[in-house]
PDB file of N, CA and C in Angstrom:
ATOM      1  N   UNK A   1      51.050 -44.979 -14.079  1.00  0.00           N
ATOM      2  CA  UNK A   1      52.162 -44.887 -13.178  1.00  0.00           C
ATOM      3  C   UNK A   1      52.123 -45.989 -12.129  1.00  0.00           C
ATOM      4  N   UNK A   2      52.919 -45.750 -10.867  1.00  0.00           N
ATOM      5  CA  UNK A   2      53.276 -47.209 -10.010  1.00  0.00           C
ATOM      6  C   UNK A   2      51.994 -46.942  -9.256  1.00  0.00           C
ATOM      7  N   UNK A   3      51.593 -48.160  -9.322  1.00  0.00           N
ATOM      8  CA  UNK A   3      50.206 -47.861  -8.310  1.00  0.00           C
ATOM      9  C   UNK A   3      49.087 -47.049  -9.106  1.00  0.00           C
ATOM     10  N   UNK A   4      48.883 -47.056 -10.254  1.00  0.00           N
ATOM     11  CA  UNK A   4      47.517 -46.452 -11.265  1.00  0.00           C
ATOM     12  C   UNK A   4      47.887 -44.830 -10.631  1.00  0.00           C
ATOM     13  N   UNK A   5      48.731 -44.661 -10.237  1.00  0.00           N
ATOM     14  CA  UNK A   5      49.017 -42.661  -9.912  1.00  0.00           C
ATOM     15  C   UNK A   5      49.181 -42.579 -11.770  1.00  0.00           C
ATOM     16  N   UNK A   6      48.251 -41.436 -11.680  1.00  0.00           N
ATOM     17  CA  UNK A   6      48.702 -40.897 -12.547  1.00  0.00           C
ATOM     18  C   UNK A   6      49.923 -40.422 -13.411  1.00  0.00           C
ATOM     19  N   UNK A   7      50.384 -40.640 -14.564  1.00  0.00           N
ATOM     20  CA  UNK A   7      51.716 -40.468 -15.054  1.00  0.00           C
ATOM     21  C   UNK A   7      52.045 -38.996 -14.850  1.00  0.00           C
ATOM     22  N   UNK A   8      50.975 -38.215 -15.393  1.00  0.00           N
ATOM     23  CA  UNK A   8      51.132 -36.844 -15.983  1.00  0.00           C
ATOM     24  C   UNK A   8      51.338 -36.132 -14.552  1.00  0.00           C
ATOM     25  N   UNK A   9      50.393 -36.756 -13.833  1.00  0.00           N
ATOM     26  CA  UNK A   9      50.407 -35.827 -12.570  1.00  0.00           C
ATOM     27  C   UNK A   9      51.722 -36.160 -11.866  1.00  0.00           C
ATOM     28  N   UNK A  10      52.153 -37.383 -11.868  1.00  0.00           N
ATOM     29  CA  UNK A  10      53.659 -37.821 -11.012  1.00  0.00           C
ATOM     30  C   UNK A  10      54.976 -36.727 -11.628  1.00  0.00           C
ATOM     31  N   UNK A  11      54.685 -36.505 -13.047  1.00  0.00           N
ATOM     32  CA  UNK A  11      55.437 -35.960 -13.284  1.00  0.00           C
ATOM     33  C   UNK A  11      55.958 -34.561 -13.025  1.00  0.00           C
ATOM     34  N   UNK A  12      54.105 -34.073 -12.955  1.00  0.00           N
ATOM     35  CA  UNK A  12      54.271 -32.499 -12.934  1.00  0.00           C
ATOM     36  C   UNK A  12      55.343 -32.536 -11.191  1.00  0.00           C
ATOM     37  N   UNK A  13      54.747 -33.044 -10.996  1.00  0.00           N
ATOM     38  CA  UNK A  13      54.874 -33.002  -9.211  1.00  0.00           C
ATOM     39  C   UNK A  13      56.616 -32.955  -8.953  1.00  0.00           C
ATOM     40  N   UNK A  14      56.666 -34.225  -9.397  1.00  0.00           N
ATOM     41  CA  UNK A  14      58.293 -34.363  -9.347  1.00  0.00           C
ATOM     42  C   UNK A  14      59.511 -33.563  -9.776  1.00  0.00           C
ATOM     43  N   UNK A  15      59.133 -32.436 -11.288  1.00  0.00           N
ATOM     44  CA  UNK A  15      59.763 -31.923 -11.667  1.00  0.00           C
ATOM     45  C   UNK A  15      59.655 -30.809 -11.079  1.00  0.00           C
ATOM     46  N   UNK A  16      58.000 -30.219 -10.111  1.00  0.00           N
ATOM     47  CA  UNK A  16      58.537 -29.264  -9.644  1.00  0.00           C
ATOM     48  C   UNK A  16      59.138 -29.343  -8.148  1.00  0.00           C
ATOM     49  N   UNK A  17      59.070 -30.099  -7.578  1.00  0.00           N
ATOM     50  CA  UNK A  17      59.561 -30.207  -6.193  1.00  0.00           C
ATOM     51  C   UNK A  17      61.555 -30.270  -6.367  1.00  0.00           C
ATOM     52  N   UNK A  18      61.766 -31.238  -7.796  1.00  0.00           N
ATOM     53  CA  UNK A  18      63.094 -30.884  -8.146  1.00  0.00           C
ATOM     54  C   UNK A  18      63.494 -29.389  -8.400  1.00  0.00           C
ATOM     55  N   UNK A  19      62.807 -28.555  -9.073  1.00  0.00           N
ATOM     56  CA  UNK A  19      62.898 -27.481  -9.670  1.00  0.00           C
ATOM     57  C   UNK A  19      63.641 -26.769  -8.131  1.00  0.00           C
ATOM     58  N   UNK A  20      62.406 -26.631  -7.711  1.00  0.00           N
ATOM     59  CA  UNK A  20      62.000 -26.100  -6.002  1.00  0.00           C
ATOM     60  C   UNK A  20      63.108 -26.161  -5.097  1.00  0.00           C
ATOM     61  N   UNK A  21      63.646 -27.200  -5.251  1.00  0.00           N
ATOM     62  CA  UNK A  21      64.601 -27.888  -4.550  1.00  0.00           C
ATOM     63  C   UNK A  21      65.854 -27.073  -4.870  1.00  0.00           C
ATOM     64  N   UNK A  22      66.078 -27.138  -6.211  1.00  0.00           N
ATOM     65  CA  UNK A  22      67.354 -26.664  -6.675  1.00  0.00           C
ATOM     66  C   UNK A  22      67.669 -24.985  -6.926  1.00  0.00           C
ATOM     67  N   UNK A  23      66.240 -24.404  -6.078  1.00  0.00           N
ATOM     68  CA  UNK A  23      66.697 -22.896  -6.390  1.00  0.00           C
ATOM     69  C   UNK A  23      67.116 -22.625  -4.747  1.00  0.00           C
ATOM     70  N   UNK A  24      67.014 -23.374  -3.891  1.00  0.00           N
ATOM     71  CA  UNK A  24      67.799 -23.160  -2.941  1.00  0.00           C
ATOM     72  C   UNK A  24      69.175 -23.192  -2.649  1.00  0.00           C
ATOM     73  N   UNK A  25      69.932 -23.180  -1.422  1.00  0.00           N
ATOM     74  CA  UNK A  25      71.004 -23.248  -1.255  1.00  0.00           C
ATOM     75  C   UNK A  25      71.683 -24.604  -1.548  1.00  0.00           C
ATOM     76  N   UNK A  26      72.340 -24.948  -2.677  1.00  0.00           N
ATOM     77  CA  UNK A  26      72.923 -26.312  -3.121  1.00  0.00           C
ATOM     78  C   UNK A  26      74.152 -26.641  -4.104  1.00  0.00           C
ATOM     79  N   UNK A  27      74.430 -27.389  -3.606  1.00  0.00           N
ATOM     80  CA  UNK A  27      75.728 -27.706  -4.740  1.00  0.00           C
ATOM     81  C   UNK A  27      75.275 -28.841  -5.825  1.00  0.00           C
ATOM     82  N   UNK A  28      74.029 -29.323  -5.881  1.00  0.00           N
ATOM     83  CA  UNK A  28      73.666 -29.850  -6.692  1.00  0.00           C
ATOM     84  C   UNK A  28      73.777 -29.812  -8.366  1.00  0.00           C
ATOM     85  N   UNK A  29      74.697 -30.053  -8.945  1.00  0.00           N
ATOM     86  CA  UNK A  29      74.765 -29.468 -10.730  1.00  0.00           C
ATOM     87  C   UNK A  29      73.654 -30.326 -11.898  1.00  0.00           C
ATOM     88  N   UNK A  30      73.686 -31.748 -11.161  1.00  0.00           N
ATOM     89  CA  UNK A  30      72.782 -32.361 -12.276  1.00  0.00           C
ATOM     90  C   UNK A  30      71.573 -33.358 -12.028  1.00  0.00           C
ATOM     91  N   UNK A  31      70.569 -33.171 -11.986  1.00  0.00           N
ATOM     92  CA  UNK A  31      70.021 -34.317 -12.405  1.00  0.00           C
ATOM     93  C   UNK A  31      68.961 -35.286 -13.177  1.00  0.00           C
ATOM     94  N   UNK A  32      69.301 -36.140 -12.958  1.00  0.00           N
ATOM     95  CA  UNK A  32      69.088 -37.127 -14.045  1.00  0.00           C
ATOM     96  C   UNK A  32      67.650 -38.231 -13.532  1.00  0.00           C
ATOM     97  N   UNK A  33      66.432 -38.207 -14.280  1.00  0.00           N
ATOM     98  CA  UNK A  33      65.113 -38.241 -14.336  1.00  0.00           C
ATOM     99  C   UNK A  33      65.219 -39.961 -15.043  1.00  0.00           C
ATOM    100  N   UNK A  34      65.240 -41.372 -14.787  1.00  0.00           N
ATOM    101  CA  UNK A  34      65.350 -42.391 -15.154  1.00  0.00           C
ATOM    102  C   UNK A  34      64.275 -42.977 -15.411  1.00  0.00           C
ATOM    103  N   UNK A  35      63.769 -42.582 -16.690  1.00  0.00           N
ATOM    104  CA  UNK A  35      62.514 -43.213 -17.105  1.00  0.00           C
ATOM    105  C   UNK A  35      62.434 -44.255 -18.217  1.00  0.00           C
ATOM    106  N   UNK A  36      61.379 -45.373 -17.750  1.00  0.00           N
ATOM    107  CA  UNK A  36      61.483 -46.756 -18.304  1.00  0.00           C
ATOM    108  C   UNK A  36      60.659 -46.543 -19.243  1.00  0.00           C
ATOM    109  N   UNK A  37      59.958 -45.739 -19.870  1.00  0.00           N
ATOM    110  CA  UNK A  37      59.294 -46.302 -21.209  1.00  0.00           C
ATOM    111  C   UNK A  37      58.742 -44.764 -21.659  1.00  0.00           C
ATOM    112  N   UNK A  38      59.062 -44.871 -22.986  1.00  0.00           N
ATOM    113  CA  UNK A  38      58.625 -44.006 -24.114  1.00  0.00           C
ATOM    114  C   UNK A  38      57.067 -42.785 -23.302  1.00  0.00           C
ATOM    115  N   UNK A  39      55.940 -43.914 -22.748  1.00  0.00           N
ATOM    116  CA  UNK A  39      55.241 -43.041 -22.138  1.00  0.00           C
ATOM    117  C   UNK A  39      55.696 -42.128 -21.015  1.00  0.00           C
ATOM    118  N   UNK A  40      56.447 -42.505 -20.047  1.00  0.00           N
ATOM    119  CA  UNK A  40      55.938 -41.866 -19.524  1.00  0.00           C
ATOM    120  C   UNK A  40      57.359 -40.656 -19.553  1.00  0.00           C
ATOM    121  N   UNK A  41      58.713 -40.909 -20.607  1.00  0.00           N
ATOM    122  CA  UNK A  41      59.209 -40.129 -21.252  1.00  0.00           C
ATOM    123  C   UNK A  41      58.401 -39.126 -21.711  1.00  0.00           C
ATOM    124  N   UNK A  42      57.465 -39.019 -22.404  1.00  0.00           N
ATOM    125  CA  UNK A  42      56.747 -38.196 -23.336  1.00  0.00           C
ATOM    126  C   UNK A  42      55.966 -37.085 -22.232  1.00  0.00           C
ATOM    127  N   UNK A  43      55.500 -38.409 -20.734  1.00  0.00           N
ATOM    128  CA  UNK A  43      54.990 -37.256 -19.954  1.00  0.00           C
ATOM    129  C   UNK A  43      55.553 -35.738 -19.445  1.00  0.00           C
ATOM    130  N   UNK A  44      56.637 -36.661 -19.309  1.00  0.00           N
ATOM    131  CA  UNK A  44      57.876 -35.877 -17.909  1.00  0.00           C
ATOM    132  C   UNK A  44      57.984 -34.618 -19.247  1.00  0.00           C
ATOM    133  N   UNK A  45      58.316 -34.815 -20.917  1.00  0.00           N
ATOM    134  CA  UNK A  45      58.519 -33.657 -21.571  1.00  0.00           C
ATOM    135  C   UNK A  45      57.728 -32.923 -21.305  1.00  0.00           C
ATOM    136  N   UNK A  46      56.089 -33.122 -21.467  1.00  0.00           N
ATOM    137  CA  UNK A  46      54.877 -32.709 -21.896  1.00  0.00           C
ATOM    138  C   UNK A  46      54.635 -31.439 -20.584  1.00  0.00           C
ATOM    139  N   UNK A  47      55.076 -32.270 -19.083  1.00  0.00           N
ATOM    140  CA  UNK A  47      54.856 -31.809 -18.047  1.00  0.00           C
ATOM    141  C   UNK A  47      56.166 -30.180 -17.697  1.00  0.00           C
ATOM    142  N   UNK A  48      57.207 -30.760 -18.536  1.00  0.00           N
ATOM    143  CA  UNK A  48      58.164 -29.395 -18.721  1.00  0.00           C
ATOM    144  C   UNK A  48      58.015 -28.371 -19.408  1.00  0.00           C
ATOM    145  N   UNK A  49      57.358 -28.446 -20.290  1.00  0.00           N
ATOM    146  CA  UNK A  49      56.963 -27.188 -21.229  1.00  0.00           C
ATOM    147  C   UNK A  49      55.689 -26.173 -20.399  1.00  0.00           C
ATOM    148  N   UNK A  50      55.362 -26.536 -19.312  1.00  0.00           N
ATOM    149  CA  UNK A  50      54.643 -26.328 -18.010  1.00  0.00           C
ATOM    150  C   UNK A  50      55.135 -25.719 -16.733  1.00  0.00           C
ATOM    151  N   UNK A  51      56.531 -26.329 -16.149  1.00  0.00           N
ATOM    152  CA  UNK A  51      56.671 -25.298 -15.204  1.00  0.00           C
ATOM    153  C   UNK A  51      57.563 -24.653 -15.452  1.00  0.00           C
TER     154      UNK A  51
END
C-alpha cells in the first residue's frame, strides 16, 4: 500500500469506517472504492467477506 501500509489492513479499515459511517444518519446512496490494481482489488474483496 502507499507508504509500505499494509494493503489488507488499509482495506479492512476503510471498509469498515465506510460501513460505520453509513449506518448513521445520511443521505449517502453510493459508494464507489477506486482501486488501481488487480492487488489490491483482490484485497478490498478478501477484506469484505469479513465485515
Amino acid at each position: 500500500g502507499v507508504y509500505r501500509f499494509p494493503v489488507e489492513r488499509a482495506s479492512l479499515i476503510a471498509l469498515k469506517t465506510v460501513i460505520s459511517y453509513l449506518k448513521g444518519d445520511t443521505n449517502i446512496q453510493e459508494v464507489v472504492f477506486v482501486l488501481f490494481d488487480s492487488n489490491t482489488e483482490n484485497a478490498y474483496k478478501r477484506s469484505l467477506t469479513t465485515v
